[in-house]
Protein backbone atom coordinates (compact mmCIF):
# COMPACT_ATOMS: atom_id res chain seq x y z
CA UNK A 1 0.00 0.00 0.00
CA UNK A 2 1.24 3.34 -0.80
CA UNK A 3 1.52 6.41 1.42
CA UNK A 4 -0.61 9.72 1.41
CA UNK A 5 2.55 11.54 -0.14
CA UNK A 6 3.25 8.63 -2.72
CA UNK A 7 -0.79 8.72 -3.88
CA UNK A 8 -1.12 12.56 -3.77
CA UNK A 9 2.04 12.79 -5.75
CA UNK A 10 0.56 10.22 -8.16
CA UNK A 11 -2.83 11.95 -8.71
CA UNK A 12 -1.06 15.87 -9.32
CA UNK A 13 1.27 14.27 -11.73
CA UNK A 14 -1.78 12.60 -13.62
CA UNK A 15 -3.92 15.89 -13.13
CA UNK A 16 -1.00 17.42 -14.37
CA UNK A 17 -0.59 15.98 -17.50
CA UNK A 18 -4.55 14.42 -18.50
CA UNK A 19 -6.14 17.74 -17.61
CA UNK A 20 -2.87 20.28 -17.78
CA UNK A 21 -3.59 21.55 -14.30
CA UNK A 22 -0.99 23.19 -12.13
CA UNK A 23 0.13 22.39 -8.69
CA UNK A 24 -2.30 25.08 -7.13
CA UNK A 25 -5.19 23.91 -9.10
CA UNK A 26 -5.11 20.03 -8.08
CA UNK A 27 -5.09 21.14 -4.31
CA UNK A 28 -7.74 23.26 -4.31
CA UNK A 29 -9.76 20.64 -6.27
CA UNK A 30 -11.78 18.54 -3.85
CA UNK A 31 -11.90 14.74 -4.53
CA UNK A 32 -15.07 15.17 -5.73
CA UNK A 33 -14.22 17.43 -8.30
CA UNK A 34 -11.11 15.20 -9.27
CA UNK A 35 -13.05 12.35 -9.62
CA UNK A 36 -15.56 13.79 -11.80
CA UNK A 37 -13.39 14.97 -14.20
CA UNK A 38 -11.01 11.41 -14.51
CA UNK A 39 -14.36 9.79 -14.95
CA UNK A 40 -15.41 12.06 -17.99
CA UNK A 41 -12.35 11.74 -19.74
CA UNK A 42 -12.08 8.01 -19.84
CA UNK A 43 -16.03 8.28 -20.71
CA UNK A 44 -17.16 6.67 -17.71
CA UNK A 45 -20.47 8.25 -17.71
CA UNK A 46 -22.39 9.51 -20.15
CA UNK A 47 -23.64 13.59 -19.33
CA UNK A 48 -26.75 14.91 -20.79
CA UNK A 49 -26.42 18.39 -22.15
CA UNK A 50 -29.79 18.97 -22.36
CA UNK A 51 -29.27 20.90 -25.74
CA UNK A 52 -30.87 19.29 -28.51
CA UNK A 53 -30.29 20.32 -32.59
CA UNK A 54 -33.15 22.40 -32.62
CA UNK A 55 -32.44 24.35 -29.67
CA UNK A 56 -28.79 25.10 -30.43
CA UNK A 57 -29.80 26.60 -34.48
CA UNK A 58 -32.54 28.86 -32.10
CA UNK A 59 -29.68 29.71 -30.14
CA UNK A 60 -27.69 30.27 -33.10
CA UNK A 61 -29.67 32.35 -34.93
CA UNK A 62 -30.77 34.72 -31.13
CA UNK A 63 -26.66 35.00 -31.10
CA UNK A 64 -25.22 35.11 -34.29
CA UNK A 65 -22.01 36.19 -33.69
């Protein structure tokens, strides 16, 4: 079993380079928040927008630019 230190050092340098977070960013992240995000990119779960075809051209053509 590995250490707090050993883990924690583990998870920045993976936050590090999967996300390109800095040092300041993976401690303030909660392991909530970490976990979320590892799940997403290795497509874990699946995350309904709520933003279907027809409401994004509405959307589109309210703000054009």
């Amino acid at each position: 079993m590995t250490g707090f230190a050993q883990g924690a050092a583990r998870l920045a340098g993976v936050a590090g380079w999967l996300l390109g977070w800095r040092p300041d960013e993976f401690w303030r992240a909660t392991p909530a928040e970490l976990a979320a995000v590892l799940r997403a990119a290795r497509e874990d779960e699946v995350v309904d927008a709520g933003v279907d075809g027809v409401v994004l051209d509405r959307l589109r053509a309210m703000f054009p630019d």
